[in-house]
Protein backbone atom coordinates (compact mmCIF):
# COMPACT_ATOMS: atom_id res chain seq x y z
CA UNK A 1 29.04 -15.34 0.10
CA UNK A 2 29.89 -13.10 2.89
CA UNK A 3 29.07 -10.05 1.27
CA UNK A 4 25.43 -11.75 0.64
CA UNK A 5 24.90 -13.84 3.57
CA UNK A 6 21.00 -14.07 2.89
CA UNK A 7 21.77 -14.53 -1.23
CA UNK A 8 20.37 -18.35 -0.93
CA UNK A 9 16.73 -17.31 1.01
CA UNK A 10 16.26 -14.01 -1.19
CA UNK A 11 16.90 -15.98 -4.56
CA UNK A 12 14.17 -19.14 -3.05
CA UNK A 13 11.95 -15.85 -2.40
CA UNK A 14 12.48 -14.21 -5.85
CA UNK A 15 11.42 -17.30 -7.35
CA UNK A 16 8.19 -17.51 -5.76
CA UNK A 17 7.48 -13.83 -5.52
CA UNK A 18 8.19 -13.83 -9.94
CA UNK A 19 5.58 -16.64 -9.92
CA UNK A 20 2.89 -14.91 -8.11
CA UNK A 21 3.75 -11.72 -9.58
CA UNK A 22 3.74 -12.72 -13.60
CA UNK A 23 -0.38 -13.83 -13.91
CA UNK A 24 -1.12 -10.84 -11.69
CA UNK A 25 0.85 -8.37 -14.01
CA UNK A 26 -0.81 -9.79 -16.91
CA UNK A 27 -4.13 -9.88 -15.69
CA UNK A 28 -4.05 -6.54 -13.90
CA UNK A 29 -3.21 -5.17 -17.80
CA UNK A 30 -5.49 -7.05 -19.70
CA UNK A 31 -8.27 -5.48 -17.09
CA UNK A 32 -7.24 -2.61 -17.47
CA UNK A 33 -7.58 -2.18 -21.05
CA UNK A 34 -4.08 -1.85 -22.20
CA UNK A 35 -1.43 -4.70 -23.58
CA UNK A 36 -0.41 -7.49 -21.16
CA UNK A 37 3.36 -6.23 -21.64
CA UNK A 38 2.66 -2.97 -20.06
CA UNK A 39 2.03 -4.97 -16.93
CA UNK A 40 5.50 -6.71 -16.77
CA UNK A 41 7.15 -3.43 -17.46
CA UNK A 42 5.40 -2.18 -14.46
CA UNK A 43 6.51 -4.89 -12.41
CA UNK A 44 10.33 -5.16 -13.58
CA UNK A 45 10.33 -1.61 -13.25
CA UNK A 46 8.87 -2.29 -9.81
CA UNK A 47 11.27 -4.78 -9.20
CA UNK A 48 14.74 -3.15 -10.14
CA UNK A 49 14.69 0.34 -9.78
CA UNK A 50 11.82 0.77 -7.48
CA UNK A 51 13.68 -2.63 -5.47
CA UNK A 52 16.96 -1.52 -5.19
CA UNK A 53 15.42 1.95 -3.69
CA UNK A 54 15.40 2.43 0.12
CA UNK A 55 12.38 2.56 2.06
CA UNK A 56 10.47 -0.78 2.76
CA UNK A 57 13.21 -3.20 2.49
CA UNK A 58 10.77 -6.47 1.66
CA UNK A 59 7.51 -5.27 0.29
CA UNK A 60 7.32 -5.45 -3.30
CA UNK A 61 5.93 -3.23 -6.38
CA UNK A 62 4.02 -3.73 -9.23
CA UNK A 63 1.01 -3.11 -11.25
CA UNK A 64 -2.10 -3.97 -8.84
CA UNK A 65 -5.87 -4.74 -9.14
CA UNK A 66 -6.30 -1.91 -6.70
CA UNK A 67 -6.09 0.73 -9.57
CA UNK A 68 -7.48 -1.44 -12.14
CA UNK A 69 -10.62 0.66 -12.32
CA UNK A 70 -8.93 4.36 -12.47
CA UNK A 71 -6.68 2.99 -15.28
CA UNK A 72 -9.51 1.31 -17.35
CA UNK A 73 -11.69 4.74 -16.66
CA UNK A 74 -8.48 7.12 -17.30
CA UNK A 75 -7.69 4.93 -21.14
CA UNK A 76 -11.26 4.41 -22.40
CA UNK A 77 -11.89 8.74 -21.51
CA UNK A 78 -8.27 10.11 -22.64
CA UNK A 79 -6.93 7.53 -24.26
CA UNK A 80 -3.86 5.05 -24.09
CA UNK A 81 -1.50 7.08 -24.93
CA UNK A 82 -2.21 9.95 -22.45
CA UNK A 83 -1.72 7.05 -19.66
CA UNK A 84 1.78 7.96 -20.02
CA UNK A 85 1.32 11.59 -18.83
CA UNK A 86 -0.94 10.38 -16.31
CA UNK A 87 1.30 8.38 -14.33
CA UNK A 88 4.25 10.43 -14.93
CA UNK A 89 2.35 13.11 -13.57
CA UNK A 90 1.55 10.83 -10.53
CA UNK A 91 5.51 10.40 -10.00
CA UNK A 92 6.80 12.99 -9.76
CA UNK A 93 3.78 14.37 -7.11
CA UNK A 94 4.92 11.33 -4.97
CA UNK A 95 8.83 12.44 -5.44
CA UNK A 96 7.97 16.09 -4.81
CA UNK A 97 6.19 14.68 -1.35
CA UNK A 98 8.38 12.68 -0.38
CA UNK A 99 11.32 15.31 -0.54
CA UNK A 100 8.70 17.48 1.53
CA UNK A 101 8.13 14.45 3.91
CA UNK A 102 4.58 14.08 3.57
CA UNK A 103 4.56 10.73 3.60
CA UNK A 104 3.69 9.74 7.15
CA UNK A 105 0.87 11.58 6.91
CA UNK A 106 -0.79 9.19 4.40
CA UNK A 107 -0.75 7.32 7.65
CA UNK A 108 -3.52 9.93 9.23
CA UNK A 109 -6.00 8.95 6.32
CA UNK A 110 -9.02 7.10 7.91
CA UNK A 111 -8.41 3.13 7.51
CA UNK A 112 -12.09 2.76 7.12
CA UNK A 113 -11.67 5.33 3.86
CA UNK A 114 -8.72 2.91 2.46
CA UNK A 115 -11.21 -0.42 3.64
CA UNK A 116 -14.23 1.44 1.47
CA UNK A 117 -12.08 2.55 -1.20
CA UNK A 118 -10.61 -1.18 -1.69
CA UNK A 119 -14.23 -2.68 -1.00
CA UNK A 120 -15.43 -0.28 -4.04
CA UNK A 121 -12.62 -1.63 -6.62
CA UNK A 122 -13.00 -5.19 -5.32
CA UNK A 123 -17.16 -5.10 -6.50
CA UNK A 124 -16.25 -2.77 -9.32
CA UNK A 125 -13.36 -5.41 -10.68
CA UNK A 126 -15.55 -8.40 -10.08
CA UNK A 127 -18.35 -7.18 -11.83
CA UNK A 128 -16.74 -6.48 -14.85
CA UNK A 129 -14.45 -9.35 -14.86
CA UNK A 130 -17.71 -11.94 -14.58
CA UNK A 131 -18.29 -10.02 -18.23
CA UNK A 132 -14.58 -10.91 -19.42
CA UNK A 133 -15.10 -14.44 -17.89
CA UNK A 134 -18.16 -14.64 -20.59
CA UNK A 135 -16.40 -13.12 -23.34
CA UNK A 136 -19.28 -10.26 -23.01
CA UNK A 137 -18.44 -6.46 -23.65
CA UNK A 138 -18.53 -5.06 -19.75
CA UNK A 139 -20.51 -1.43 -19.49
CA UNK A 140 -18.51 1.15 -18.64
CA UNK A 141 -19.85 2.33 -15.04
CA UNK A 142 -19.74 0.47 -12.06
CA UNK A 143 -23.52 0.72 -11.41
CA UNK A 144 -24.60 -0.48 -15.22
CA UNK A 145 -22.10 -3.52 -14.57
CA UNK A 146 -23.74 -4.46 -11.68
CA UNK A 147 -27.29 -4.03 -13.05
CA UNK A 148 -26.41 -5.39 -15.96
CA UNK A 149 -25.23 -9.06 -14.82
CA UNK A 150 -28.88 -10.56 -14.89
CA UNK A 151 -29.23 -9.97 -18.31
CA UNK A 152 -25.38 -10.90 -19.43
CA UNK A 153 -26.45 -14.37 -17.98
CA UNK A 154 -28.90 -15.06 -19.88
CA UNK A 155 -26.64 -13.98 -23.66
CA UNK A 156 -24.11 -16.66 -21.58
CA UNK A 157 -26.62 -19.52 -21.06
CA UNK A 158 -27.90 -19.03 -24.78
CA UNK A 159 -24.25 -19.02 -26.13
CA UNK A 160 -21.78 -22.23 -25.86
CA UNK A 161 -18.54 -20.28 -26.71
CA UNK A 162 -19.76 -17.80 -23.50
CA UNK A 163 -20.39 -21.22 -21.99
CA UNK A 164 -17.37 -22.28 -22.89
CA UNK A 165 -15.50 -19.37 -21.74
CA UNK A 166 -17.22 -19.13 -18.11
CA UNK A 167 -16.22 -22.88 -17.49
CA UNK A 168 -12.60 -22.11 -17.99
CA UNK A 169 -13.11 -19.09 -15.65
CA UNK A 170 -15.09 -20.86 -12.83
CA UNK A 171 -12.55 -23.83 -12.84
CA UNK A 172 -9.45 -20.92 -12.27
CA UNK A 173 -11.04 -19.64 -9.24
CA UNK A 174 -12.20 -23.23 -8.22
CA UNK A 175 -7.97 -24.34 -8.35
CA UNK A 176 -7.04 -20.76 -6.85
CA UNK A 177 -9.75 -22.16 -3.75
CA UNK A 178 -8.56 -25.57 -3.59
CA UNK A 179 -4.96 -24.85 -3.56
CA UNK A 180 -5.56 -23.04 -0.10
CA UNK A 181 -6.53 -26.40 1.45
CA UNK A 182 -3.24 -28.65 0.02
CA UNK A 183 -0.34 -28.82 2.65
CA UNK A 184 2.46 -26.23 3.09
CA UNK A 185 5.34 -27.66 0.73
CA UNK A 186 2.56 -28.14 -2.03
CA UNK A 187 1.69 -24.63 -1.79
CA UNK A 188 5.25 -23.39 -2.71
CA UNK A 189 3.92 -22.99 -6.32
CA UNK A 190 1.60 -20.07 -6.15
CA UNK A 191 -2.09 -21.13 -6.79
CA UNK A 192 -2.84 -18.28 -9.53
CA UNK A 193 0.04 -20.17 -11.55
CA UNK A 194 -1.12 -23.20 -11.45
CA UNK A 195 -4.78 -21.98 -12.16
CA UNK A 196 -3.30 -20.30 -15.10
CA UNK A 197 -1.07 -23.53 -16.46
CA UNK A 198 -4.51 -25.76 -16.20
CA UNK A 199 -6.51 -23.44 -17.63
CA UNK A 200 -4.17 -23.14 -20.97
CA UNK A 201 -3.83 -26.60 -21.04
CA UNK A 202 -7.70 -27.51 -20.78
CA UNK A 203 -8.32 -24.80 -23.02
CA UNK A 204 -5.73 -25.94 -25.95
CA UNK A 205 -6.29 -30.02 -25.33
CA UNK A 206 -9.79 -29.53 -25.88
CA UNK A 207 -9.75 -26.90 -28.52
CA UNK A 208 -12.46 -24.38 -26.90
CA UNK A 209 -12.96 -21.42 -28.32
CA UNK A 210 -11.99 -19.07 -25.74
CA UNK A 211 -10.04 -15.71 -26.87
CA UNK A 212 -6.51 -15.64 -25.72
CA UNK A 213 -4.11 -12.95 -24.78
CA UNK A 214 -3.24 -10.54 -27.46
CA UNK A 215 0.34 -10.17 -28.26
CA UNK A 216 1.91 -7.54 -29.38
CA UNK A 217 5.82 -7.61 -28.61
CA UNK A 218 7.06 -5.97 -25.63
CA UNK A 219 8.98 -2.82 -27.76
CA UNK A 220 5.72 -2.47 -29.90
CA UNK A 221 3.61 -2.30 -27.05
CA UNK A 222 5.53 0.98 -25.08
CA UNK A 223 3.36 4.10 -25.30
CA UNK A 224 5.83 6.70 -24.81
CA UNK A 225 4.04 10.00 -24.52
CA UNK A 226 4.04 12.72 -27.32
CA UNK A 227 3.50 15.87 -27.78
CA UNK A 228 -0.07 15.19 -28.24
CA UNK A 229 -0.20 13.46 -24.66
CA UNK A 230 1.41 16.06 -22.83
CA UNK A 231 -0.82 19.13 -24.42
CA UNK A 232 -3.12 17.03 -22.37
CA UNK A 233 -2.06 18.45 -19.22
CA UNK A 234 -3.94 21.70 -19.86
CA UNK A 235 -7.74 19.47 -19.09
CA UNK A 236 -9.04 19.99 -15.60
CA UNK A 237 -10.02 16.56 -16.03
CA UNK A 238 -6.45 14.92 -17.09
CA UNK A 239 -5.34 16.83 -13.89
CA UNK A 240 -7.86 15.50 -11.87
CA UNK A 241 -7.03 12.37 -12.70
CA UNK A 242 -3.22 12.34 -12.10
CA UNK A 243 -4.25 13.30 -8.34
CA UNK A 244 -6.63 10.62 -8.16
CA UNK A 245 -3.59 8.07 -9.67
CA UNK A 246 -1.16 9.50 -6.74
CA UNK A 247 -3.71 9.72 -3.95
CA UNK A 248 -4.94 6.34 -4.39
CA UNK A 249 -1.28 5.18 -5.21
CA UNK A 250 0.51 6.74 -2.43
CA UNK A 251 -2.29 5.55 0.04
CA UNK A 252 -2.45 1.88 -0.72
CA UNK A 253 1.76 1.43 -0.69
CA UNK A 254 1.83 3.17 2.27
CA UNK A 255 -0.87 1.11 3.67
CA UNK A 256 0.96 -2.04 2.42
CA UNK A 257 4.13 -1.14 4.60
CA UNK A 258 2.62 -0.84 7.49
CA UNK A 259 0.90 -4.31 7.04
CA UNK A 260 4.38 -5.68 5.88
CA UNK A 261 6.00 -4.38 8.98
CA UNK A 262 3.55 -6.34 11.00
CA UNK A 263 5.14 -9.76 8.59
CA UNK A 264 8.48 -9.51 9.86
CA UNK A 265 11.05 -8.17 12.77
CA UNK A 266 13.50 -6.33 10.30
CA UNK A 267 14.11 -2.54 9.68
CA UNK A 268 10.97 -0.56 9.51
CA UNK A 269 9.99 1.38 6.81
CA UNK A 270 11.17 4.53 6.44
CA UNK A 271 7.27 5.85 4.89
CA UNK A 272 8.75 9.43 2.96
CA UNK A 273 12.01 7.56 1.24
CA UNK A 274 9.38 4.69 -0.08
CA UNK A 275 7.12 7.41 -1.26
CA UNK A 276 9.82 8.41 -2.63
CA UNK A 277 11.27 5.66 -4.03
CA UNK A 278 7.41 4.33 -5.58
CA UNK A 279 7.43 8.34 -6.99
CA UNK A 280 10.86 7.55 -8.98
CA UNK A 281 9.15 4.04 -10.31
CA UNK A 282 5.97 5.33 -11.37
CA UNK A 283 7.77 8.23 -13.05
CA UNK A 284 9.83 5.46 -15.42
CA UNK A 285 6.66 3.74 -15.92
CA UNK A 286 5.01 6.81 -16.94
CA UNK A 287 7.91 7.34 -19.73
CA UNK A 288 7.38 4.25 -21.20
CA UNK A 289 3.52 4.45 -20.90
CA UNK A 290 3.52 1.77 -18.82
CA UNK A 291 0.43 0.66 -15.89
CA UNK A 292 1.16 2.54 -12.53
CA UNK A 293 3.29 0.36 -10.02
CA UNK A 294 2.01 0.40 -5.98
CA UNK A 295 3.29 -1.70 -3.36
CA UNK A 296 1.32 -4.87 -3.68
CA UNK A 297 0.16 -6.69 -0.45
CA UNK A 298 0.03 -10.31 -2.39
CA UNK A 299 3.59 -10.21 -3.48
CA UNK A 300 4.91 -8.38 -0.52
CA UNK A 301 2.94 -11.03 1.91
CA UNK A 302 4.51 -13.90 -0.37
CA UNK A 303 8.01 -12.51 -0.33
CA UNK A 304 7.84 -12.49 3.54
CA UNK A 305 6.61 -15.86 3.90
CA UNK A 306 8.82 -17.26 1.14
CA UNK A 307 11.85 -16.43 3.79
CA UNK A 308 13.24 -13.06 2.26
CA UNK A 309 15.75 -11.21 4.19
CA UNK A 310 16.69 -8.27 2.19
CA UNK A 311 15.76 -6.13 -1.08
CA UNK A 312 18.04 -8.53 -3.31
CA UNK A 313 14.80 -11.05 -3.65
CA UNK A 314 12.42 -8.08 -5.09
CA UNK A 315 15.14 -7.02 -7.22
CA UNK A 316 15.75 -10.60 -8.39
CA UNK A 317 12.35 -10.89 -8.71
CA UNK A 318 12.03 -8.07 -11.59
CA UNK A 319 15.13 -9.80 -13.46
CA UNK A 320 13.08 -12.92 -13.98
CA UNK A 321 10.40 -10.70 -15.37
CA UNK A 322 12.23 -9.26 -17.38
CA UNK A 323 14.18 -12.43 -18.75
CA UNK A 324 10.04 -13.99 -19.17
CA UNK A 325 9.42 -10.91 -21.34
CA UNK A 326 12.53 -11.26 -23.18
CA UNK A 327 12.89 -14.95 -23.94
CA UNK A 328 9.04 -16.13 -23.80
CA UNK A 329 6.44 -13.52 -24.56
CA UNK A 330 4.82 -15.74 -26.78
CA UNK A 331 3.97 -17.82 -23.96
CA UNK A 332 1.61 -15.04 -23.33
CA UNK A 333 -0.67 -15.98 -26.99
CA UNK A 334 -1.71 -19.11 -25.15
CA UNK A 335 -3.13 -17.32 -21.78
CA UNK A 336 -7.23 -17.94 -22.13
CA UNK A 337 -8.48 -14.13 -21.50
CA UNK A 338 -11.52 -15.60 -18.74
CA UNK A 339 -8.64 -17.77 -16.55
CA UNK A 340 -7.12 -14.32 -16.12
CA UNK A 341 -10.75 -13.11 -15.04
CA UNK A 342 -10.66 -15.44 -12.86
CA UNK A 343 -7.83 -14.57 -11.26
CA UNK A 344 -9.07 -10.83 -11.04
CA UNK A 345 -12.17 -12.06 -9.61
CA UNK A 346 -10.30 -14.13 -6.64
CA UNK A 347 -8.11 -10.92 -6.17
CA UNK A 348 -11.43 -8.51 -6.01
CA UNK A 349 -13.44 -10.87 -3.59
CA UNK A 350 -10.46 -10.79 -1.64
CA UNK A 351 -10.25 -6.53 -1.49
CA UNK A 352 -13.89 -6.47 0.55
CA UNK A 353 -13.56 -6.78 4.13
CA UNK A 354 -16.48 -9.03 4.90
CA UNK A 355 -15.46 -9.87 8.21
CA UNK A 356 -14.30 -6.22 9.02
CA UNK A 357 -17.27 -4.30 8.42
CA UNK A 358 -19.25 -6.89 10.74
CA UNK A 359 -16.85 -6.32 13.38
CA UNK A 360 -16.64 -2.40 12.87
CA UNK A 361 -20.39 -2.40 13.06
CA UNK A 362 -20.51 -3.84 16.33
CA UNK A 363 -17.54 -1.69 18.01
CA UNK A 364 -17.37 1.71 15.54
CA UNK A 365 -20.82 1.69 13.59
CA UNK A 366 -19.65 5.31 12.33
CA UNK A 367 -16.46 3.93 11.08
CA UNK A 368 -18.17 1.14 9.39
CA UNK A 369 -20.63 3.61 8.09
CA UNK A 370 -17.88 5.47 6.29
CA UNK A 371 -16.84 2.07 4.51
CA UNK A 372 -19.86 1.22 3.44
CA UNK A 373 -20.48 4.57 1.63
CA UNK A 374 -17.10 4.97 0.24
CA UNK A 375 -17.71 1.82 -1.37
CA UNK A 376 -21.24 2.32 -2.94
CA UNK A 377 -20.06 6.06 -3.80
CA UNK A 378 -17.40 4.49 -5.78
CA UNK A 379 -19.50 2.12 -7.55
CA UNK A 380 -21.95 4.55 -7.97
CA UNK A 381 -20.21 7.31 -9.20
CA UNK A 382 -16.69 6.83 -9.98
CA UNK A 383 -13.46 6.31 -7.89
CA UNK A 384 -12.11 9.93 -7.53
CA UNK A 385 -15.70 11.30 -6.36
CA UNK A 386 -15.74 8.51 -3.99
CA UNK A 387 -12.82 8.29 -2.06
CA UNK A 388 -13.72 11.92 -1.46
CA UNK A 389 -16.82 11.65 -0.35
CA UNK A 390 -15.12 9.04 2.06
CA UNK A 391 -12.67 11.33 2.99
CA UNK A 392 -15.36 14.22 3.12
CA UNK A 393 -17.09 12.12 5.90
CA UNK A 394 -14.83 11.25 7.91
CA UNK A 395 -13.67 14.79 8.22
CA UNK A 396 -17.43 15.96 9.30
CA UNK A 397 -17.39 12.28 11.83
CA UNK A 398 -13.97 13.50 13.57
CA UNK A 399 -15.24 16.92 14.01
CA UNK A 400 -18.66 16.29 15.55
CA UNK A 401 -16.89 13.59 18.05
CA UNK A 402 -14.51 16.09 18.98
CA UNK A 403 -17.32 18.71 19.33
CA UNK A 404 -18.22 17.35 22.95
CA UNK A 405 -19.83 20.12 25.17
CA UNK A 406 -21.18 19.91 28.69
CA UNK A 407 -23.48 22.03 30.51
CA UNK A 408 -23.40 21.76 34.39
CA UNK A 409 -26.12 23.84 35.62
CA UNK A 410 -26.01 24.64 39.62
CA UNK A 411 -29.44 26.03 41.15
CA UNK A 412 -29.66 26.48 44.92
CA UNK A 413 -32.82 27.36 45.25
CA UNK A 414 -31.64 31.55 45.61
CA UNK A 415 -29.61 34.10 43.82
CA UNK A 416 -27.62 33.15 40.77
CA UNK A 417 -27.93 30.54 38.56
CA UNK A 418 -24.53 29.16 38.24
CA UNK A 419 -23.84 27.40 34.48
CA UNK A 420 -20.57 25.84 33.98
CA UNK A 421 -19.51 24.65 30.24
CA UNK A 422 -17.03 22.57 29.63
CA UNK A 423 -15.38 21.03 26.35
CA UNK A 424 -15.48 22.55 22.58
CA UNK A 425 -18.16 24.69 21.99
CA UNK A 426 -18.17 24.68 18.40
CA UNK A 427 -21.03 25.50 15.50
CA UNK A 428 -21.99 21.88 15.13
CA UNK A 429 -22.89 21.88 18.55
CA UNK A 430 -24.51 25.09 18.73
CA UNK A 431 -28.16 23.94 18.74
CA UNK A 432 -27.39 22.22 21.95
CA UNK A 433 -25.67 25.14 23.64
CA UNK A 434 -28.61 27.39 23.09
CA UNK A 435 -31.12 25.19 23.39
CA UNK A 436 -29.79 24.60 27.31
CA UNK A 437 -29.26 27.88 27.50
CA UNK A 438 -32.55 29.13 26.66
CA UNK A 439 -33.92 26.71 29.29
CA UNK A 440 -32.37 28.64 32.24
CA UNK A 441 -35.01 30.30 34.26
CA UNK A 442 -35.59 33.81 32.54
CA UNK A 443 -36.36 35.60 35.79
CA UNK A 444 -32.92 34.81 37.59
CA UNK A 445 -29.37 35.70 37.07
CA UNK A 446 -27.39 33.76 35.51
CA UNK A 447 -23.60 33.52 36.02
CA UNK A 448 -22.44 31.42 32.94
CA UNK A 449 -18.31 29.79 33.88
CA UNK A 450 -16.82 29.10 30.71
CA UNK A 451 -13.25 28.45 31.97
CA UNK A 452 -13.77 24.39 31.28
CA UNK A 453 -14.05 25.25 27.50
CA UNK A 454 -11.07 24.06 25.62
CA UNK A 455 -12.14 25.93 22.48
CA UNK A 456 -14.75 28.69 21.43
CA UNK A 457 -15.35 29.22 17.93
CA UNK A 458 -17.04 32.61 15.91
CA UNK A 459 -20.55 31.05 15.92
CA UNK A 460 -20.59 29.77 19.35
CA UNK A 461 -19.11 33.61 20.78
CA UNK A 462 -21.76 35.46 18.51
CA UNK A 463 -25.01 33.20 20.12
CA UNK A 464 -23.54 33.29 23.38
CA UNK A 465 -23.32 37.25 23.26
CA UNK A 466 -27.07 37.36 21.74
CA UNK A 467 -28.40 35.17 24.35
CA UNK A 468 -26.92 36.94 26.91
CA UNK A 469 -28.63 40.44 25.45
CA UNK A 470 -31.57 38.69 25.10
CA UNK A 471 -31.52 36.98 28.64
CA UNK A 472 -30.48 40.63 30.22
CA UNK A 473 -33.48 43.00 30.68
CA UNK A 474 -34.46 46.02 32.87
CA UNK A 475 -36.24 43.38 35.62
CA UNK A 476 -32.93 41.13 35.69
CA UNK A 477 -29.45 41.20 36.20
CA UNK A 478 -27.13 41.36 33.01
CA UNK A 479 -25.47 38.02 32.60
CA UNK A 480 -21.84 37.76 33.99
CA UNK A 481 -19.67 35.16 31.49
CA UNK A 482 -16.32 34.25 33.30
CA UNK A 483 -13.14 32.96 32.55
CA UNK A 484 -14.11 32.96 28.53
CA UNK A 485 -11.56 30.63 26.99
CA UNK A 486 -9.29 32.81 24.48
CA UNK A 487 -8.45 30.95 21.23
CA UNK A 488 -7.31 32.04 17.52
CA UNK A 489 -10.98 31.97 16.98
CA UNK A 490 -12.05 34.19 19.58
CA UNK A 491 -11.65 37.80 19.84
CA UNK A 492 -10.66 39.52 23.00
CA UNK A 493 -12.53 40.17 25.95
């Protein structure tokens, strides 16, 4: 035992963290459109090798209902077996920047883009998964399954297997809820579980005719890319999508060890190595045409909690999903499909920030602004297109707040006119400058201080050299500009 002085809290917290982790992995696949086995060979490959890889020492990997949506988009347009491809693709970017230690710099993307881009999934996911709850076909956009629920409740209330099917949905989420409020020690068994256990028990003691996880064996069910597959690579589109798997990928595990440093007081992570190390795991998972893995704020959150000390409970954690895939997949045939809506549903409501946009709004309405559209963008469009316009935004909001120019104008009644500007005179600020400018008196001199400018772009030099030809004429004294700030983007003077 002194080689593994923590062995008795990490294997309590691998227990807990495989209980939380199995009807996520299932549900996260089934969601996605592929076989429910795919998802616990994501998360034992998250477990072992991604687990025993240095980085974050207690945050944990797996399949998650952030990238539902881009996997379910990705299958239905290229197909299942170019998934593969996809995500190996979308390892071996994150290994490549993680060797070039890019990885803090996820860290510099907006949190209001990650907020919007998780607010997006969370109404995409639960808008489609009230369709799966039903046993309805979901549309395929995010827009046509939102405007598209009025009338799916109305097939439902003229239909008693839908019926049926939303009752054992409803009462998942409703156990998931009321689990919250039972003491601590209750709690030890995660809620979705338990959900999940009464659900398949209400649904075979009663004989309902709900539809049940499909089965297919966990060998059967590997997609290991072919030749076909990888001729893929050639589409813009397939390429597209592999950087919209590691952008979105590498973003939210990143995200998830910072908030998992915040959980406990032991080593830090170490953000290029777990890029890294979630790189080498979604490259496995991409040769056996597995789901993509992140790190996975639930399990990581519950593995923390549960006591966990080192990596040896994540890793422990993948060996009992591997043993449940081994010894019990039929256990799997008796899952009712909507109790795993359910769950998708909780874990969806749970990815929108209610609380934080109200908040934002009142200190940072631009930031909140920024959420707000990244979300609708990506239920509007698609999730690519709308992280970017997210991103796209809060690249124009940073420059035009650090864009601030000041004009100090000095009149004393004779001679000059003395104008002083100060800050970074750039183009999106260059109706201002020249709309003060153009104010001066045109009948005076004008001596125009530009030594408090801390930059001086092309645009601003070219209308501050026109107004000053413009200004100068045979009845007044040319303009004399001092101290003009010299920067890579101005030219000499």
């Amino acid at each position: 035992m002194s080689k593994f002085p923590h062995l008795r809290q990490d294997f309590a917290a691998s227990l807990v963290v495989f209980l939380v982790a199995l009807p996520l992995c299932v549900g996260v696949a089934v969601a996605s459109g592929v076989p429910a086995e795919l998802g616990l060979v994501t998360g034992i490959v998250g477990g072992i090798v991604t687990g025993l890889m240095p980085g974050s020492s207690l945050q944990v990997s797996g399949p998650a209902a952030g990238l539902t949506v881009l996997v379910f988009e990705a299958v239905t347009e290229f197909g299942l077996p170019a998934l593969g491809v996809i995500v190996l693709g979308a390892g071996l970017l994150q290994l490549l920047m993680g060797a070039l230690k890019l990885g803090r710099w996820f860290r510099a993307i907006s949190v209001s883009v990650v907020e919007g881009m998780l607010a997006g999934i969370g109404l995409v996911i639960i808008a489609g998964q009230l369709y799966a709850a039903a046993g309805l076909k979901a549309p395929a956009s995010g827009i046509d399954k939102l405007l598209g629920l009025p009338g799916a409740a109305v097939d439902a209330i003229g239909s008693p297997g839908a019926l049926a099917s939303l009752a054992i949905g409803a009462g998942t989420i409703a156990v998931m809820l009321g689990w919250t409020k039972l003491p601590k020690k209750a709690r030890t068994v995660p809620g979705a579980l338990v959900a999940v256990i009464v659900a398949t028990v209400v649904t075979w003691a009663f004989g309902l005719p709900v539809a049940t996880v499909e089965v297919n064996g966990l060998i059967d069910s590997l997609q290991l890319p072919g030749a076909d597959a990888l001729g893929g690579l050639g589409s813009p589109a397939l390429i597209g999508t592999i950087l919209a798997f590691t952008l979105i990928a590498s973003a939210e595990s990143l995200f998830s060890a910072a908030a998992v440093d915040r959980l406990h007081d032991g080593p830090r992570t170490r953000y290029d190595k777990e890029l890294m190390a979630q790189g080498a795991g979604n490259a496995l998972c991409g040769v056996l045409g597995a789901l993509p893995m992140t790190a996975v704020i639930v399990r990581s959150s519950a593995n923390v909690a549960a006591g966990a000390r080192t990596k040896a409970s994540r890793v422990l954690h993948g060996v009992w999903l591997l043993l449940f895939a081994a010894l019990l997949p039929a256990a799997l045939a008796l899952i009712p499909l909507p109790a795993l809506a359910g769950i998708l549903v909780h874990a969806g409501w749970k990815l929108i920030p209610f609380r934080g946009v109200t908040s934002l709004w009142r200190a940072h309405r631009g930031e909140a602004l920024i959420l707000v559209v990244t979300a609708v963008s990506i239920v509007v469009v698609n999730m690519f297109e709308g992280v970017l316009i997210g991103l796209a935004l809060s690249v124009i909001k940073t420059a035009w707040e650090t864009s601030h120019i000041k004009l100090e104008v000095i009149d004393k009644g004779a001679g000059p006119v003395q104008a002083h500007l100060s800050g970074n005179a750039t183009f999106l600020r260059l109706p201002k400058i020249l709309d003060s400018l153009e104010a001066l008196p045109q009948d005076r001199p004008i001596e125009l201080d530009t030594s408090g400018l801390h930059h001086l772009d092309h645009a601003c030099r070219t209308a501050l050299d026109s107004w000053a030809a413009r200004h100068s004429s045979a009845d007044t004294e040319p303009v004399k500009v001092t101290a003009l700030v010299k920067t890579a983007a101005t030219e000499p003077v």
